[in-house]
PDB file of N, CA and C in Angstrom:
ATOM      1  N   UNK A   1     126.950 -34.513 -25.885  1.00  0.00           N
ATOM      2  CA  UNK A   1     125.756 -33.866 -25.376  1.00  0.00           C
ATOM      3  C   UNK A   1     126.073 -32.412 -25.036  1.00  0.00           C
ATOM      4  N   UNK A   2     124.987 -31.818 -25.426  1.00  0.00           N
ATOM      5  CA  UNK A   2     125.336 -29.850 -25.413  1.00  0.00           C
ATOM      6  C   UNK A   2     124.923 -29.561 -23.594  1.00  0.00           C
ATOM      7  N   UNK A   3     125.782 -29.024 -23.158  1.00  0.00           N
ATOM      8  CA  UNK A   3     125.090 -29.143 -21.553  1.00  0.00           C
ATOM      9  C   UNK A   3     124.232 -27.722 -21.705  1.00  0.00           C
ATOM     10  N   UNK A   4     123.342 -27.152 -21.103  1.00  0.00           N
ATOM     11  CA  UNK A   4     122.114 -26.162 -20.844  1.00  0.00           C
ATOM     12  C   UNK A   4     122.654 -25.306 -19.932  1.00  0.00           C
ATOM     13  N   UNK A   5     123.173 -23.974 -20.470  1.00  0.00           N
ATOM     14  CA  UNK A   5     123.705 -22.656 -19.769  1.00  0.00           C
ATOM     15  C   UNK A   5     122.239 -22.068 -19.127  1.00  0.00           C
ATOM     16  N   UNK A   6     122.191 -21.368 -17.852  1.00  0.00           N
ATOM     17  CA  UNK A   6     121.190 -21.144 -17.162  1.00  0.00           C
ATOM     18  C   UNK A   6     121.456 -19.738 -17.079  1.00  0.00           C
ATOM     19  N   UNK A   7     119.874 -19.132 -17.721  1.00  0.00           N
ATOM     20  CA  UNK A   7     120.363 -17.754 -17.698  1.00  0.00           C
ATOM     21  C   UNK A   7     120.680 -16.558 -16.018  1.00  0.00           C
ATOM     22  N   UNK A   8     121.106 -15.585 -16.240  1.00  0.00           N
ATOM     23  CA  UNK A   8     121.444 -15.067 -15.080  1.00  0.00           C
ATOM     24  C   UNK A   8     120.206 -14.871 -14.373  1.00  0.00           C
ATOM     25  N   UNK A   9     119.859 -14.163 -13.165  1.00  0.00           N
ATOM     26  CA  UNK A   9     118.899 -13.818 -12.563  1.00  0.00           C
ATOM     27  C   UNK A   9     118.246 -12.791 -12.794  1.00  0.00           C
ATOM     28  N   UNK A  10     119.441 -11.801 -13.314  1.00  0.00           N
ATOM     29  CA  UNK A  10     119.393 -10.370 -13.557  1.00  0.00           C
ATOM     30  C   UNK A  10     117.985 -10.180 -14.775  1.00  0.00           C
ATOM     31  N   UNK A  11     117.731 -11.288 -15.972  1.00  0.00           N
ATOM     32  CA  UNK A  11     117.279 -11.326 -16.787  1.00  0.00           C
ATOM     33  C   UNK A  11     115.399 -11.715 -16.922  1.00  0.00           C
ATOM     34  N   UNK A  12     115.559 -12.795 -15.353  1.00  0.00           N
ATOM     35  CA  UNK A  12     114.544 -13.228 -15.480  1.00  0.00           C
ATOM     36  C   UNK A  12     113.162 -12.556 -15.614  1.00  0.00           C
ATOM     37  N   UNK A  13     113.048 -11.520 -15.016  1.00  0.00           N
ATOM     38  CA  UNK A  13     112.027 -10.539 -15.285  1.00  0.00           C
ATOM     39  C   UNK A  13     111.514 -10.447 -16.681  1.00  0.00           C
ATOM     40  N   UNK A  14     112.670  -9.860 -17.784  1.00  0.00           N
ATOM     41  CA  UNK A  14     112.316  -9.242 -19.155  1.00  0.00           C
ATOM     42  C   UNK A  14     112.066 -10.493 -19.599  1.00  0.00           C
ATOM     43  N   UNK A  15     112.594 -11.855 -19.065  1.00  0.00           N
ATOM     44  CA  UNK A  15     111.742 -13.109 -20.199  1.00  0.00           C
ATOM     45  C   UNK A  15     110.765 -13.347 -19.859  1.00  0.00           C
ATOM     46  N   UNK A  16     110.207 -13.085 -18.370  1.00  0.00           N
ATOM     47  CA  UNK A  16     108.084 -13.549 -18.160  1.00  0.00           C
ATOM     48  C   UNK A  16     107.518 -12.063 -19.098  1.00  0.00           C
ATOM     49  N   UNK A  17     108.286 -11.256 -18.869  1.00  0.00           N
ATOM     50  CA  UNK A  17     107.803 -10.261 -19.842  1.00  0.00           C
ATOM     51  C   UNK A  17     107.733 -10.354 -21.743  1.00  0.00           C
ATOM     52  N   UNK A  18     108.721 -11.014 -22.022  1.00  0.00           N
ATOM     53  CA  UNK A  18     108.603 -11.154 -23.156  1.00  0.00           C
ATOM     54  C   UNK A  18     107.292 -12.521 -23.507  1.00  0.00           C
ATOM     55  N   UNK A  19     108.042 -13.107 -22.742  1.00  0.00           N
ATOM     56  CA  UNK A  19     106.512 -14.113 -23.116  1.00  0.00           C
ATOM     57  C   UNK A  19     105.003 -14.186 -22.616  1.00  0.00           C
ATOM     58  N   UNK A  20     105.254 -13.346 -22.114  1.00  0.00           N
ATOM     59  CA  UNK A  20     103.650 -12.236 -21.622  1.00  0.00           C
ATOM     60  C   UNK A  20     103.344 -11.318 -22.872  1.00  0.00           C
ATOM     61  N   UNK A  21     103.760 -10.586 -23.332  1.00  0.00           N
ATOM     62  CA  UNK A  21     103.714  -9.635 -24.333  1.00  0.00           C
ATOM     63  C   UNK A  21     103.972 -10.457 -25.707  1.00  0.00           C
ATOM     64  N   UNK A  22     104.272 -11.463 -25.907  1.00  0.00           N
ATOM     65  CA  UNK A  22     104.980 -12.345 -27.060  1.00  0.00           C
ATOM     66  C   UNK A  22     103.357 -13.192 -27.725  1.00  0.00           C
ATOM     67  N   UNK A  23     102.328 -12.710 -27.683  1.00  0.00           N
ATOM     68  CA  UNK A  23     101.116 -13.504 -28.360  1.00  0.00           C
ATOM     69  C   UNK A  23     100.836 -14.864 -28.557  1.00  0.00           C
ATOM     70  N   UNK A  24     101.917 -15.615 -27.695  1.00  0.00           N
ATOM     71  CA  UNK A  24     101.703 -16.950 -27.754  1.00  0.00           C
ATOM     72  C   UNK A  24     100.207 -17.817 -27.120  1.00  0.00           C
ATOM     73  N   UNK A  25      99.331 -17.339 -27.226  1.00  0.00           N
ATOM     74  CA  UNK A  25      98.482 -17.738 -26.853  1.00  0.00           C
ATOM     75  C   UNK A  25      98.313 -18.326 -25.438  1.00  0.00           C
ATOM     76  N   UNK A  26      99.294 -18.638 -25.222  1.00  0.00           N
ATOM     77  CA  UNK A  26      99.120 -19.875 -23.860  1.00  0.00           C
ATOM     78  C   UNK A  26      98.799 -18.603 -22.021  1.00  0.00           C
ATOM     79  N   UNK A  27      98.611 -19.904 -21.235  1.00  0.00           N
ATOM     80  CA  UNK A  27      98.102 -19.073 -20.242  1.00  0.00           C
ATOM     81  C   UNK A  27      98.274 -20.119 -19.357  1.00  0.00           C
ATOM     82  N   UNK A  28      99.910 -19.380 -18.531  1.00  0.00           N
ATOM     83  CA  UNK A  28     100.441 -19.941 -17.641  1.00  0.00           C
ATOM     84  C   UNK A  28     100.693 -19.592 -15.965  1.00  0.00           C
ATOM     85  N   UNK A  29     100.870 -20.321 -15.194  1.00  0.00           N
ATOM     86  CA  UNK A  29     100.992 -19.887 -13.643  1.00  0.00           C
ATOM     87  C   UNK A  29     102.374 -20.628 -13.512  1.00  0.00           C
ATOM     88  N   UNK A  30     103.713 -19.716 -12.965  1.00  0.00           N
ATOM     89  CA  UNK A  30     104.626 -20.575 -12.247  1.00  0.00           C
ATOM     90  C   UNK A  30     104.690 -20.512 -11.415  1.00  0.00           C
ATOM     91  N   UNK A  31     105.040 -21.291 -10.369  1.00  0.00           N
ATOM     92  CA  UNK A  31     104.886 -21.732  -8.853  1.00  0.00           C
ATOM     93  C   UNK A  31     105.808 -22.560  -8.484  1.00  0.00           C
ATOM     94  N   UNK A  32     105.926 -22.323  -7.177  1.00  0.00           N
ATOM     95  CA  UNK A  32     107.287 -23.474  -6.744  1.00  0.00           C
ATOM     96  C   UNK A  32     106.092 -24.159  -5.136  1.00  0.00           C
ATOM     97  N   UNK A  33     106.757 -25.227  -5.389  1.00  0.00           N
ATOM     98  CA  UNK A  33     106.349 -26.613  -4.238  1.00  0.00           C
ATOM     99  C   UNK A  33     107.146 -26.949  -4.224  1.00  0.00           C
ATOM    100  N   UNK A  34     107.695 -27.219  -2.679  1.00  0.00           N
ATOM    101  CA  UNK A  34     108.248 -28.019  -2.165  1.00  0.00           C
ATOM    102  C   UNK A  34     109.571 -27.821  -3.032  1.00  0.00           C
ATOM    103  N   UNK A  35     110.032 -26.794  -3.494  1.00  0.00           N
ATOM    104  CA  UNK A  35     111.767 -26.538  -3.571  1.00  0.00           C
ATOM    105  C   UNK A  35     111.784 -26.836  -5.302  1.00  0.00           C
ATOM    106  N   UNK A  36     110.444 -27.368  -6.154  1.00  0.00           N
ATOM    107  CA  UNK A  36     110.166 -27.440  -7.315  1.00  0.00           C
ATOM    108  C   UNK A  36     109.538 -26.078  -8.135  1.00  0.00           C
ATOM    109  N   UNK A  37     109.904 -26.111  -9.325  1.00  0.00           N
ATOM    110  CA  UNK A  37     108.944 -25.248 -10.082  1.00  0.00           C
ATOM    111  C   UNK A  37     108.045 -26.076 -10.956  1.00  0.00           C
ATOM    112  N   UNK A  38     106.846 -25.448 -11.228  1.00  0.00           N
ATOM    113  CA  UNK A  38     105.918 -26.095 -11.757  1.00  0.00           C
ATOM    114  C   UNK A  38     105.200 -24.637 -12.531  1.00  0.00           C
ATOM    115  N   UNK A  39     104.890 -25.084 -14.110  1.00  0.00           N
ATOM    116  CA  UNK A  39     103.838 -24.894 -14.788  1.00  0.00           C
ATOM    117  C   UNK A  39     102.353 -25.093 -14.863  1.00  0.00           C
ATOM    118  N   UNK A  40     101.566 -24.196 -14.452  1.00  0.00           N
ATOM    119  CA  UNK A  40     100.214 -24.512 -13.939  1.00  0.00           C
ATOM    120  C   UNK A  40      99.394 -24.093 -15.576  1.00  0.00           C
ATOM    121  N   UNK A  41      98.703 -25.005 -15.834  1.00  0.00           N
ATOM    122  CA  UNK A  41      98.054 -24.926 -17.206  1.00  0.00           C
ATOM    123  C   UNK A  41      96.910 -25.407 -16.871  1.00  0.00           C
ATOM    124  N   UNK A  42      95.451 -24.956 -16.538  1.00  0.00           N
ATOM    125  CA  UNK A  42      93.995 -25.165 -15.886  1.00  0.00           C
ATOM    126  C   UNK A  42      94.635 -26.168 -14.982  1.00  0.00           C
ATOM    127  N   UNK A  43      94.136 -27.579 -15.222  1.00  0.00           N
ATOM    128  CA  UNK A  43      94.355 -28.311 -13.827  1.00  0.00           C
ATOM    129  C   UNK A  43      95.369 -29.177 -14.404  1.00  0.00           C
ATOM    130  N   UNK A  44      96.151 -28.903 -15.160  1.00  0.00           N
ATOM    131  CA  UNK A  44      97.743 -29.433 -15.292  1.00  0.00           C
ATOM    132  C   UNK A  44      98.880 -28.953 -14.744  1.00  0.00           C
ATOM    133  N   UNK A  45      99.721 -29.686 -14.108  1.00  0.00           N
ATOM    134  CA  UNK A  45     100.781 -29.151 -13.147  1.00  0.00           C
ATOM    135  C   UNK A  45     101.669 -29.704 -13.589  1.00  0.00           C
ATOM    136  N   UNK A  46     103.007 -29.024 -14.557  1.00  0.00           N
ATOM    137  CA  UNK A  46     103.920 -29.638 -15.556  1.00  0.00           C
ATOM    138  C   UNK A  46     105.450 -28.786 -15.200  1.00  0.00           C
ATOM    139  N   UNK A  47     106.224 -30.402 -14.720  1.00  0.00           N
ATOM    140  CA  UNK A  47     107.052 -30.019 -13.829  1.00  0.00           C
ATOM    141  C   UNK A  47     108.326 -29.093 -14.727  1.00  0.00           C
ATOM    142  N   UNK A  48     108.994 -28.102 -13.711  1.00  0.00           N
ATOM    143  CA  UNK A  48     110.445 -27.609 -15.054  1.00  0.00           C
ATOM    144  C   UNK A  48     111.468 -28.040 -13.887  1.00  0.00           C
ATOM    145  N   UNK A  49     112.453 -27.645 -15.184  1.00  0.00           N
ATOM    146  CA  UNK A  49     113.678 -28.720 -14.370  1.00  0.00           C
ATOM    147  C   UNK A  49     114.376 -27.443 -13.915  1.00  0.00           C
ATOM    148  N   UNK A  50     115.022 -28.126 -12.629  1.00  0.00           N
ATOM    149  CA  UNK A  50     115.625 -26.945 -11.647  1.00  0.00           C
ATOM    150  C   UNK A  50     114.571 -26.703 -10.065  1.00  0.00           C
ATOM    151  N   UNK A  51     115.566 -26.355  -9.407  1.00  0.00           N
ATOM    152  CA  UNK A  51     115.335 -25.627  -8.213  1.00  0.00           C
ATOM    153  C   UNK A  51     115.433 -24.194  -7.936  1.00  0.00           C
ATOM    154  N   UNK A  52     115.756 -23.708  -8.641  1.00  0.00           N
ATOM    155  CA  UNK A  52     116.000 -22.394  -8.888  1.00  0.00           C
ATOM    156  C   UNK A  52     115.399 -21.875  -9.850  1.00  0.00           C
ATOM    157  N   UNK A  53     114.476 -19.952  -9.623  1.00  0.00           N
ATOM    158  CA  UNK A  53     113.762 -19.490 -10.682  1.00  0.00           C
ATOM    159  C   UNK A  53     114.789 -19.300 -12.019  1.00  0.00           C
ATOM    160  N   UNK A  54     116.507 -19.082 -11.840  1.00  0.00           N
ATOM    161  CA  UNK A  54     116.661 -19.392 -13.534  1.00  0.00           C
ATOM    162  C   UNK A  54     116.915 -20.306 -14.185  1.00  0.00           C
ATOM    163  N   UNK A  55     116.758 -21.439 -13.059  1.00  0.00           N
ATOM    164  CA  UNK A  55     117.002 -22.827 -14.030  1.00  0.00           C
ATOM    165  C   UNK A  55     115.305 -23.184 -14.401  1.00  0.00           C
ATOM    166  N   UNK A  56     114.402 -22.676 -13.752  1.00  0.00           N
ATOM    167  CA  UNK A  56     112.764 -22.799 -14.099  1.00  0.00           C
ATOM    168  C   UNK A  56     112.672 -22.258 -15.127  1.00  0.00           C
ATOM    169  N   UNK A  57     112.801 -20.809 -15.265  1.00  0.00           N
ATOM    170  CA  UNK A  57     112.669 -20.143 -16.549  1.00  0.00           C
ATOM    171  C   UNK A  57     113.548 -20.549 -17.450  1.00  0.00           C
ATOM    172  N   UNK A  58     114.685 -20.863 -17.495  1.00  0.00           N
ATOM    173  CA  UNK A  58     115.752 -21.218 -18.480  1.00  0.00           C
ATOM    174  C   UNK A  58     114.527 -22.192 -19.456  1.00  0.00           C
ATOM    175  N   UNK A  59     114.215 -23.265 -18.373  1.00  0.00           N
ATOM    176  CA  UNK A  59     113.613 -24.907 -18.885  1.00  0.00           C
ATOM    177  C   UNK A  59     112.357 -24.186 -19.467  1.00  0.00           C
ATOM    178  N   UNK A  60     111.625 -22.671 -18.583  1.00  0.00           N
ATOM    179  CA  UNK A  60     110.128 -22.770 -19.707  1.00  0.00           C
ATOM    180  C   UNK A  60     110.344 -21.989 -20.831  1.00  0.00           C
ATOM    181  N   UNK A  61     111.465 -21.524 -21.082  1.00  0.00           N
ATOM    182  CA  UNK A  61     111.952 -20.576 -22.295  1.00  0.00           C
ATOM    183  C   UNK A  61     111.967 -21.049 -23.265  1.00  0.00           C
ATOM    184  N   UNK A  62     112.898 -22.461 -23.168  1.00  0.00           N
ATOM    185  CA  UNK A  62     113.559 -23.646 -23.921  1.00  0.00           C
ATOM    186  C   UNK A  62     112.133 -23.923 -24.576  1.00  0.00           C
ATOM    187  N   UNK A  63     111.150 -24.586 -23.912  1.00  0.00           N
ATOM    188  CA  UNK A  63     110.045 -25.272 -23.829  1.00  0.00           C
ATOM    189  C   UNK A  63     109.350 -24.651 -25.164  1.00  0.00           C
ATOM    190  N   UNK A  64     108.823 -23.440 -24.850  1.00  0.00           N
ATOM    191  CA  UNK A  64     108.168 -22.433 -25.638  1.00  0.00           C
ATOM    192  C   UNK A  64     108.729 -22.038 -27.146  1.00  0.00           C
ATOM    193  N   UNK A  65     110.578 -22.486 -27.061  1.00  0.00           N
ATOM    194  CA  UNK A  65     110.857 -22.191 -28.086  1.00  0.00           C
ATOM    195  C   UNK A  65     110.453 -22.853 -29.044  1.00  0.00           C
ATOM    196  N   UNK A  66     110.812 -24.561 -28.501  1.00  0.00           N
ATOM    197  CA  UNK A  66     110.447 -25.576 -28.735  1.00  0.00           C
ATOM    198  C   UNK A  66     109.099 -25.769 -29.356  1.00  0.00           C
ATOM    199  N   UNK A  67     107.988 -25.096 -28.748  1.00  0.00           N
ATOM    200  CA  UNK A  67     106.855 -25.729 -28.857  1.00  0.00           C
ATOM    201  C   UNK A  67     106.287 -24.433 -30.174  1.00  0.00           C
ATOM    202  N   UNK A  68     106.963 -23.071 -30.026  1.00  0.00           N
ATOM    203  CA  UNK A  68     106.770 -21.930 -30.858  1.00  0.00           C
ATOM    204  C   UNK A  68     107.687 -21.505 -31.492  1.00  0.00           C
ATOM    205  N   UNK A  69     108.352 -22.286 -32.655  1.00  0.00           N
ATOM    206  CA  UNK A  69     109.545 -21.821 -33.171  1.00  0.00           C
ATOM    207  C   UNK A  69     109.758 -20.704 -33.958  1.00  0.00           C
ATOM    208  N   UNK A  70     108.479 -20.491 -34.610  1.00  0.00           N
ATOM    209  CA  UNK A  70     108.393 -19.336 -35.625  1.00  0.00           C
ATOM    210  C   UNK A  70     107.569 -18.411 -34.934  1.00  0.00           C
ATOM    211  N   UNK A  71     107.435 -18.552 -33.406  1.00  0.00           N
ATOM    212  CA  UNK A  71     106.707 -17.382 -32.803  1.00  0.00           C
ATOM    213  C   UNK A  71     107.719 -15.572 -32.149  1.00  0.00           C
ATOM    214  N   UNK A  72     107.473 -14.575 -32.214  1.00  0.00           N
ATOM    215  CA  UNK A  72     108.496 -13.762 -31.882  1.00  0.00           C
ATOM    216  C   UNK A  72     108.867 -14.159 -30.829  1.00  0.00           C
ATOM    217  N   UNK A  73     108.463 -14.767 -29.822  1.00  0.00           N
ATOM    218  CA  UNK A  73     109.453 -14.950 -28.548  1.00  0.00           C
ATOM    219  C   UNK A  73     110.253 -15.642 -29.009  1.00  0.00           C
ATOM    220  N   UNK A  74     110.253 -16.893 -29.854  1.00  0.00           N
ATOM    221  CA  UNK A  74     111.561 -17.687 -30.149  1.00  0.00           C
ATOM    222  C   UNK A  74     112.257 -16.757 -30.862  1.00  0.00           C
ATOM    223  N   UNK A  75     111.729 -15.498 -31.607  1.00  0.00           N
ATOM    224  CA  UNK A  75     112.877 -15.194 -32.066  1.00  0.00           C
ATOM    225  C   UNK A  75     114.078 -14.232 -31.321  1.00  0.00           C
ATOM    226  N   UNK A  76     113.190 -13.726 -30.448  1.00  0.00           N
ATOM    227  CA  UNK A  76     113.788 -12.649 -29.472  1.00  0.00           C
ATOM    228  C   UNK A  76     114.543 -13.807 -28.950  1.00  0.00           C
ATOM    229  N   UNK A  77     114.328 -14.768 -28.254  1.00  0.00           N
ATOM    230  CA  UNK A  77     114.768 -15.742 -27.800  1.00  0.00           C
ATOM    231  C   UNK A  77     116.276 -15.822 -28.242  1.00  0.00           C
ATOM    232  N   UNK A  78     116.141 -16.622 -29.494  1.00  0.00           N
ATOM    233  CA  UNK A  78     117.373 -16.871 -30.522  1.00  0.00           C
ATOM    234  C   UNK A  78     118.232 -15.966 -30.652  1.00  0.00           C
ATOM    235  N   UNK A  79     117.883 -14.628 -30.765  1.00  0.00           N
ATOM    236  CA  UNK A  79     118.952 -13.783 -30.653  1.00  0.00           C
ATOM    237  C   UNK A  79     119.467 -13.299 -29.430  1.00  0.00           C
ATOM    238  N   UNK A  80     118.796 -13.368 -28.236  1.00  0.00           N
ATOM    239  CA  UNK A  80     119.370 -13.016 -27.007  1.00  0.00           C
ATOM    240  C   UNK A  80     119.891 -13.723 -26.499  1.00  0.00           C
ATOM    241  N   UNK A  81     119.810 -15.288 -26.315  1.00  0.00           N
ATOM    242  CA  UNK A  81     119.918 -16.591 -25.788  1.00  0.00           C
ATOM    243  C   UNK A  81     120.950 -17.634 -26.395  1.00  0.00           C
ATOM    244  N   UNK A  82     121.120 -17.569 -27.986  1.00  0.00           N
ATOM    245  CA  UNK A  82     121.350 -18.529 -28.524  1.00  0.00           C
ATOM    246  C   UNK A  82     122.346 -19.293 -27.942  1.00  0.00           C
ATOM    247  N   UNK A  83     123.068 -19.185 -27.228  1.00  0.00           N
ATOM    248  CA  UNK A  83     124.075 -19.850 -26.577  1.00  0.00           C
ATOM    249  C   UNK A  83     123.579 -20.505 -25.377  1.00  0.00           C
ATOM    250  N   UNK A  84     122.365 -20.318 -25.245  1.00  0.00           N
ATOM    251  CA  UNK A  84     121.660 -21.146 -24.115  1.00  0.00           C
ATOM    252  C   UNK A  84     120.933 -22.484 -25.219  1.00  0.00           C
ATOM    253  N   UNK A  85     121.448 -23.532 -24.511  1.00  0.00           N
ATOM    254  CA  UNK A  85     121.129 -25.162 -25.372  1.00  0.00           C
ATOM    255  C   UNK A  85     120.498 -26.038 -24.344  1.00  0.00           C
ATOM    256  N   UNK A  86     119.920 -26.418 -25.142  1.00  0.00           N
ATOM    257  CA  UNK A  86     118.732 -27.245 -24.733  1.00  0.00           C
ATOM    258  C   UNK A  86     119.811 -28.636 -24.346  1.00  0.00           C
ATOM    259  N   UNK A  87     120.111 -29.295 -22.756  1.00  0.00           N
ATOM    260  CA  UNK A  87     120.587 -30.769 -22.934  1.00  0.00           C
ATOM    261  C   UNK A  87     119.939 -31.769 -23.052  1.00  0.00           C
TER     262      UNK A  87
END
């Protein structure tokens, strides 16, 4: 099993930025409860893994790549990240 490198802190900014600016259509709120992060999608509340904003973002990065593989954020993604793996 590939274990999931968590990106630094230093970074987290330029990735809500990239996937703000990245045309993926989607339209998201992150939020933390109760020591959780959560994805707010209208009245869906979709949990990410971690307690911490770069293990949150790490998990909604992953997610997006996942869900947008041929979108430019995955590709910016892939080349900035690639050593960050999905476990």
């Amino acid at each position: 099993m590939i274990q999931q490198r968590i990106i630094d802190r230093t970074v987290v900014g330029e990735i809500l930025q990239h996937i703000y600016t990245s045309g993926l259509g989607v339209q998201l709120t992150l939020f933390s409860e109760k020591g959780y992060f959560y994805i707010g999608q209208g009245d869906k509340k979709t949990p990410l893994r971690g307690t911490t904003i770069e293990e949150a973002v790490t998990h909604l990065a992953i997610r997006l790549v996942n869900e947008f593989p041929k979108s430019e954020f995955a590709s910016w993604w892939n080349t900035h990240f690639k050593e960050v793996q999905q476990a």
